[in-house]
Protein backbone atom coordinates (compact mmCIF):
# COMPACT_ATOMS: atom_id res chain seq x y z
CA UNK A 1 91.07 105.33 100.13
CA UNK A 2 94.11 102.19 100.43
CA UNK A 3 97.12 102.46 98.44
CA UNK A 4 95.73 99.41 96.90
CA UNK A 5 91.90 100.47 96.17
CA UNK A 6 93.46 103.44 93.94
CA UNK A 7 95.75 101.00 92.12
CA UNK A 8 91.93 99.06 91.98
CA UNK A 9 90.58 102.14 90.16
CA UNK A 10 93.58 103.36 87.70
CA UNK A 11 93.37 99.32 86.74
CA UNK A 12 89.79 99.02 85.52
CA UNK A 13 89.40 102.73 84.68
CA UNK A 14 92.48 102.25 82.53
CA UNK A 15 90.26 99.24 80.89
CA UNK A 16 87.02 101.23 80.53
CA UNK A 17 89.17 103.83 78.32
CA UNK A 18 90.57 101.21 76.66
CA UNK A 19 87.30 99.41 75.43
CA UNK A 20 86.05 102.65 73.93
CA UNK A 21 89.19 103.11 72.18
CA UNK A 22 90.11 99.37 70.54
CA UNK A 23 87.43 97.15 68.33
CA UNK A 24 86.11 95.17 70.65
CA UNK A 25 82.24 93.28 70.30
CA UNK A 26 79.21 95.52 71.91
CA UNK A 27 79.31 91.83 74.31
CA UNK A 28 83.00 92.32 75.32
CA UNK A 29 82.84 96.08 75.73
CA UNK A 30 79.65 96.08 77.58
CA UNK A 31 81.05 93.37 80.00
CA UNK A 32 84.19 95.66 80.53
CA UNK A 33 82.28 98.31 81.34
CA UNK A 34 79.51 96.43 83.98
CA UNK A 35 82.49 94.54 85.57
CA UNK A 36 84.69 97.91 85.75
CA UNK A 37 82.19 100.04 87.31
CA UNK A 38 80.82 97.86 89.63
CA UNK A 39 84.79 96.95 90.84
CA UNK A 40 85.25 100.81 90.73
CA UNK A 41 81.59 101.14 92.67
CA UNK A 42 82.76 98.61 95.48
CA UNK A 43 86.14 100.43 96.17
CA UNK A 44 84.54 104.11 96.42
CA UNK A 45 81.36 102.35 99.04
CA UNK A 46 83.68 100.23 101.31
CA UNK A 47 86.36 103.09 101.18
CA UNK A 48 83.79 105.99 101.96
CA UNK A 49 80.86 104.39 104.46
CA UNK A 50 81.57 103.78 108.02
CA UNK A 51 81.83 100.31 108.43
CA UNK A 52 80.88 97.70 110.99
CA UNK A 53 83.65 95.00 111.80
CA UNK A 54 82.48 91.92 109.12
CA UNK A 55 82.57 94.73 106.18
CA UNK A 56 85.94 96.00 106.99
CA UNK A 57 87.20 92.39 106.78
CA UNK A 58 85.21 92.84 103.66
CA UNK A 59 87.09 95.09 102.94
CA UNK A 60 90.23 93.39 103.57
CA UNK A 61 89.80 90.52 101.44
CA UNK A 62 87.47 91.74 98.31
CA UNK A 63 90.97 92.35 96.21
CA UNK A 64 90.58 88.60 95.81
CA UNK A 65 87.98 89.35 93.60
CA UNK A 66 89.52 92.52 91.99
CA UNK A 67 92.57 90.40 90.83
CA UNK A 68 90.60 87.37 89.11
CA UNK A 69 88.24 89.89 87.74
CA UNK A 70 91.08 91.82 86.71
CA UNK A 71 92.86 89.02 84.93
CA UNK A 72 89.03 87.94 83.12
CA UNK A 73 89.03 91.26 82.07
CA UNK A 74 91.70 92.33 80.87
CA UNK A 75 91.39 88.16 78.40
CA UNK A 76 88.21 90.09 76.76
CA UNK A 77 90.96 92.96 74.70
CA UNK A 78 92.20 89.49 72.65
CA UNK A 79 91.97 89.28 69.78
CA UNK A 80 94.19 87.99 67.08
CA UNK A 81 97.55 85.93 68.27
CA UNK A 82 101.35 88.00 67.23
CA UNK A 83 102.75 84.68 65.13
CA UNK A 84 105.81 86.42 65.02
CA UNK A 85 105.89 87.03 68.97
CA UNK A 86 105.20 83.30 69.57
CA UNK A 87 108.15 82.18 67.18
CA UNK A 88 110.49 84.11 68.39
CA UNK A 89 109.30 82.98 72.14
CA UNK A 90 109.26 79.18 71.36
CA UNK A 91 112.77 79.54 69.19
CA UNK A 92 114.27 80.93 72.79
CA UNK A 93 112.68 78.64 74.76
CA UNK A 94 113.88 75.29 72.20
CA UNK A 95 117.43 76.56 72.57
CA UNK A 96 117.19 76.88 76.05
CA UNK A 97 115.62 73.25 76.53
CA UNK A 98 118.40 72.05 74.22
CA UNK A 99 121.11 73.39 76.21
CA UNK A 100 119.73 72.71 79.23
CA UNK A 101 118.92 69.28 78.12
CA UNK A 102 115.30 69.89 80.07
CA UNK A 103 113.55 67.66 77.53
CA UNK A 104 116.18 64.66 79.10
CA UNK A 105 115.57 65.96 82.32
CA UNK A 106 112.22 65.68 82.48
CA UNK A 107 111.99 61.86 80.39
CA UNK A 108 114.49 60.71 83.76
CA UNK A 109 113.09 62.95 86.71
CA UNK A 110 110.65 60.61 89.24
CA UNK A 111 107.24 61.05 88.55
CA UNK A 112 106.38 62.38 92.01
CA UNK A 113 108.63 64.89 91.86
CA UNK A 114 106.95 65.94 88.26
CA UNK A 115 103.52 65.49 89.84
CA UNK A 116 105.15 68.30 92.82
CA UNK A 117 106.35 70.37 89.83
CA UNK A 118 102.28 69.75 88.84
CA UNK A 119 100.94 70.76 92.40
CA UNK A 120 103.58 74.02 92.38
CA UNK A 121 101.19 75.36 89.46
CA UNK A 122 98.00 74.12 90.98
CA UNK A 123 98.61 76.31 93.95
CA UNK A 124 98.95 79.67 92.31
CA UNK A 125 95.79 80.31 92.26
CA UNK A 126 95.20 79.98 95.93
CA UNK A 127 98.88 81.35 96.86
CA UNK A 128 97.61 84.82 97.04
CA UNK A 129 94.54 84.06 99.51
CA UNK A 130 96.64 81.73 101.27
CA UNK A 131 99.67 83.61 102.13
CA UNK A 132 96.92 86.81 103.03
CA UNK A 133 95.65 84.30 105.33
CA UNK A 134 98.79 83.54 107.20
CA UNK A 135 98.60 87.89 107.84
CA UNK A 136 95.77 87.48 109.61
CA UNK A 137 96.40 84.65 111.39
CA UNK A 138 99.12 86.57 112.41
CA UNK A 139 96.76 89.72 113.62
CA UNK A 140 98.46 91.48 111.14
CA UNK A 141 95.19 93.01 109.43
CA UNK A 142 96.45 96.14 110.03
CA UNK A 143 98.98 95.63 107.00
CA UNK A 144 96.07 94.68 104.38
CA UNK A 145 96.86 97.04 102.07
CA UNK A 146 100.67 97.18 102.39
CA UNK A 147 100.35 93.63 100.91
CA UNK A 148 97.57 93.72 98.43
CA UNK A 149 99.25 97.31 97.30
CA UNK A 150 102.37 94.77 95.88
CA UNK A 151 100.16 92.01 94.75
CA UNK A 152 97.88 94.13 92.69
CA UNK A 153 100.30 96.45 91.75
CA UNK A 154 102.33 92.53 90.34
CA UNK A 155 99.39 91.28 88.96
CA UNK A 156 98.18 94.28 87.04
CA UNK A 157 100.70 95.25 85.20
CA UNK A 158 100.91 91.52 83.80
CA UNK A 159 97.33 92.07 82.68
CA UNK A 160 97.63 95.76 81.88
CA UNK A 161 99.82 94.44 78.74
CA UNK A 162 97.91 91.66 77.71
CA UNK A 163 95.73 94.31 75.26
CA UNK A 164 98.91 95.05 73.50
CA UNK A 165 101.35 91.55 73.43
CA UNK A 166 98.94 88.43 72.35
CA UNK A 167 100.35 85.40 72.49
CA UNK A 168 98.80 82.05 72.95
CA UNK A 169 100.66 79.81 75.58
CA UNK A 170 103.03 77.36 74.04
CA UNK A 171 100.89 74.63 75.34
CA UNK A 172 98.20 75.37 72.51
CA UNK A 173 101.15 75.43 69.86
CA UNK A 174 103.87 72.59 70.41
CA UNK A 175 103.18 69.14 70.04
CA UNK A 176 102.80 66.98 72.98
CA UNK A 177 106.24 66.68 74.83
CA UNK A 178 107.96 64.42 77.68
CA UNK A 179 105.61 65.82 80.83
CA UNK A 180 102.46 64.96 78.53
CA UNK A 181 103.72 61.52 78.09
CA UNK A 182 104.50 60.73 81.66
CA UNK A 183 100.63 60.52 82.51
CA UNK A 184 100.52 62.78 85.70
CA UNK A 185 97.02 62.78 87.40
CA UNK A 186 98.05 66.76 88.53
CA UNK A 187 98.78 67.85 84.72
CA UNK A 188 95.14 66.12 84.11
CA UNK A 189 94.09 68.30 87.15
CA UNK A 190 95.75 71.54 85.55
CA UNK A 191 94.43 71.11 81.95
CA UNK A 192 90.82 70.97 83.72
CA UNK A 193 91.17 73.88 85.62
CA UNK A 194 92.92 75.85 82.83
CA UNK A 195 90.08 74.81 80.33
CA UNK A 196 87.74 76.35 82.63
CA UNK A 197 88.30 79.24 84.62
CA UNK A 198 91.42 80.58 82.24
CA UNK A 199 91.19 83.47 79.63
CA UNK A 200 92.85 80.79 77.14
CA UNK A 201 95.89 83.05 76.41
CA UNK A 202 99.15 84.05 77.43
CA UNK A 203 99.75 86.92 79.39
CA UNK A 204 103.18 88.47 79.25
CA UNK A 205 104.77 88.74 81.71
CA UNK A 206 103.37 85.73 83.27
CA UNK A 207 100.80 86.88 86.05
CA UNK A 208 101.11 83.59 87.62
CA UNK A 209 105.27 84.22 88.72
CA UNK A 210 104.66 87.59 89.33
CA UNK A 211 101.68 87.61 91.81
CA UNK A 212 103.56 84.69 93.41
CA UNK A 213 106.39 86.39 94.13
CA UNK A 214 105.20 89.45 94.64
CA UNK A 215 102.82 87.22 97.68
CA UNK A 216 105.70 85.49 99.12
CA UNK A 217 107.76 88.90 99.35
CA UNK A 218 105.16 91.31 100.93
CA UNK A 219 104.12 88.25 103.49
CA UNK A 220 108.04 87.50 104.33
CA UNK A 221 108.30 91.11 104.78
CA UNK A 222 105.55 91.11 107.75
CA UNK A 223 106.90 87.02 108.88
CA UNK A 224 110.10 87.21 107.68
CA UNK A 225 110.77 83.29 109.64
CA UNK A 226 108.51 82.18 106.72
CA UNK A 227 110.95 84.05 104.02
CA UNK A 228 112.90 80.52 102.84
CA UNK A 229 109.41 78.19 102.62
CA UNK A 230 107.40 81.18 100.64
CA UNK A 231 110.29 81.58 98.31
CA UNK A 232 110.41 78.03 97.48
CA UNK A 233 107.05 77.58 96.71
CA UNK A 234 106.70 81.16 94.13
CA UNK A 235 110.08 79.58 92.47
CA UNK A 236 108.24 76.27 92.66
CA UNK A 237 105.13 77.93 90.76
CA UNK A 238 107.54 80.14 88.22
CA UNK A 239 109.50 76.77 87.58
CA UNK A 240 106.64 74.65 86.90
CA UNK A 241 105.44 77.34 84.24
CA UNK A 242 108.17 76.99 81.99
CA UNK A 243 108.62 73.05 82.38
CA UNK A 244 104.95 72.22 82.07
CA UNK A 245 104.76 74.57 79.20
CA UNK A 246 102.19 77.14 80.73
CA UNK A 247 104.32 79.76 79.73
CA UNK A 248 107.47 81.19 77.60
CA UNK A 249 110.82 81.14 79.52
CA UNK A 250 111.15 84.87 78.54
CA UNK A 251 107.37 85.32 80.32
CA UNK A 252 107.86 83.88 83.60
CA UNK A 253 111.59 86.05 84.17
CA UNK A 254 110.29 89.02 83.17
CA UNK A 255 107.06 88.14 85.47
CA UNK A 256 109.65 87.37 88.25
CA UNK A 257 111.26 90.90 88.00
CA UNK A 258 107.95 92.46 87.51
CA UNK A 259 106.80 90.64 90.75
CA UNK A 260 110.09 91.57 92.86
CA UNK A 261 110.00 94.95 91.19
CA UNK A 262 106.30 95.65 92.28
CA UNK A 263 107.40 94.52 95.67
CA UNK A 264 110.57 96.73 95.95
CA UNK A 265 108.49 99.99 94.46
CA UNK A 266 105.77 99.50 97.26
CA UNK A 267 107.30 98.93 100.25
C-alpha cells in the first residue's frame, strides 16, 4: 500500500470509531460507516490486485474522491455550534478588520479585482485535481503518492477536528458587509456552490488554505518553475477566505501552517 492509501485508512477508520463512540442519528452513523468501508474497501482492492494500465490511473486519481468524501464525512459529527468559539473568532477577526481598515479597503478596491478575489475561492475546489493534472502532464505519475501523501495528510487533519471544534462560518453569523453590497456575479456563484455541495459549517483549520497550499507545495516541489504562479493562487484562495468571510482569520493561518506543515512532514 501508498503512503497516501494508509493515511486513506487511519482517516475513515479513525471516523468509523468515532461514530460508535459520539451521539450521532442511526442515518448519520450508518452513512459513516457505508461511506468508510467502502473508501477503506477501494484502497485494500486497487492496492492488493494486479492491475491493468486504466485502473492504476485509477488508482492514481481516486484520492479525489477520498478527500471530498472525507470532508462530507467528517460535516455528519456536527452537531451543536461552540457560541463561545465563534465570539471569540469574530471579536479577533473585527479588530483585525478595524486595524487593517479591510472594511475601507474593500468599499474602494475595483470590482474586478473583488470578483478575482471571488474566482481565487471558486477555484479551490478544483486546485487539487488541477495542479495533480499538471504531474501528469508532466509524466510525473510516478510521484502520485508523494503528492496526494501531503494533500491528504493537509486536508485531513482540517477535517479530523471538525468532530471536536464546531463553528459555523462567519458568513451565517454577521450581517451583510461591504463585498455583499458590491453585487459580484462570482460571490452569487460561490453562495450557490456553497449552498449545495458544502457541509454548511466551519472547519478549523480551514481545509480550503490548507489543501491549497499543501497542492501548490508538493507540485512546485516536482515543477519547481511553477513555484511563484502556484503560490499566488493558494495565497489567492487563503486571502479570499478571510475577505469574503468564508472563514475566521485565525482558521485560514492556522490552515496555512497546517498545509505547509503537512508538506514539510511528508517530503
Amino acid at each position: 500500500m501508498r503512503a497516501s492509501e494508509w493515511i486513506v485508512c487511519g482517516f475513515f477508520g479513525y471516523l468509523l470509531v468515532l461514530a460508535r463512540l459520539q451521539p450521532l442519528s442511526a442515518t448519520r452513523r450508518n452513512r459513516v460507516t457505508a461511506v468508510g468501508l467502502v473508501c477503506i474497501g477501494l484502497v485494500l482492492v486497487l492496492s492488493q490486485l494486479r492491475l491493468q494500465l486504466p485502473m492504476r490511473v485509477a488508482r492514481d486519481w481516486v484520492p479525489c474522491i477520498y478527500l471530498l468524501q472525507g470532508y462530507w464525512m467528517a460535516g455528519l459529527f456536527f452537531r451543536r455550534p461552540m457560541p463561545a468559539a465563534e465570539a471569540r473568532l469574530l471579536r479577533l477577526d473585527r479588530r483585525l478588520f478595524a486595524a487593517l481598515r479591510l472594511d475601507t479597503a474593500v468599499r474602494r478596491t475595483p470590482a474586478p479585482v473583488l470578483q478575482l478575489l471571488e474566482l481565487a475561492y471558486l477555484c479551490a475546489y478544483p486546485f487539487v485535481p488541477a495542479t495533480f493534472a499538471l504531474l501528469y502532464a508532466a509524466g510525473l505519475r510516478g510521484n502520485a503518492d508523494q503528492y496526494w501523501t501531503a494533500v491528504l495528510t493537509a486536508a485531513f487533519a482540517c477535517y479530523g477536528l471538525l468532530p471536536w471544534i464546531q463553528t459555523r462560518p462567519p458568513r451565517s453569523l454577521e450581517p451583510p458587509g461591504p463585498m455583499d453590497a458590491r453585487g459580484l456575479a462570482l460571490r452569487r456563484a460561490n453562495r450557490a456552490v456553497l449552498d449545495r455541495a458544502s457541509v454548511h459549517v466551519n472547519t478549523f483549520p480551514s481545509g480550503h488554505a490548507s489543501t491549497a497550499v499543501a497542492a501548490a507545495l508538493a507540485t512546485a516541489q516536482l515543477l519547481p518553475g511553477l513555484l511563484a504562479p502556484l503560490l499566488a493562487v493558494a495565497g489567492a484562495i487563503a486571502a479570499s477566505t478571510v475577505v469574503g468571510r468564508y472563514h475566521y482569520t485565525a482558521d485560514t493561518l492556522l490552515g496555512v501552517f497546517v498545509g505547509a506543515g503537512a508538506w514539510w512532514f511528508t517530503t
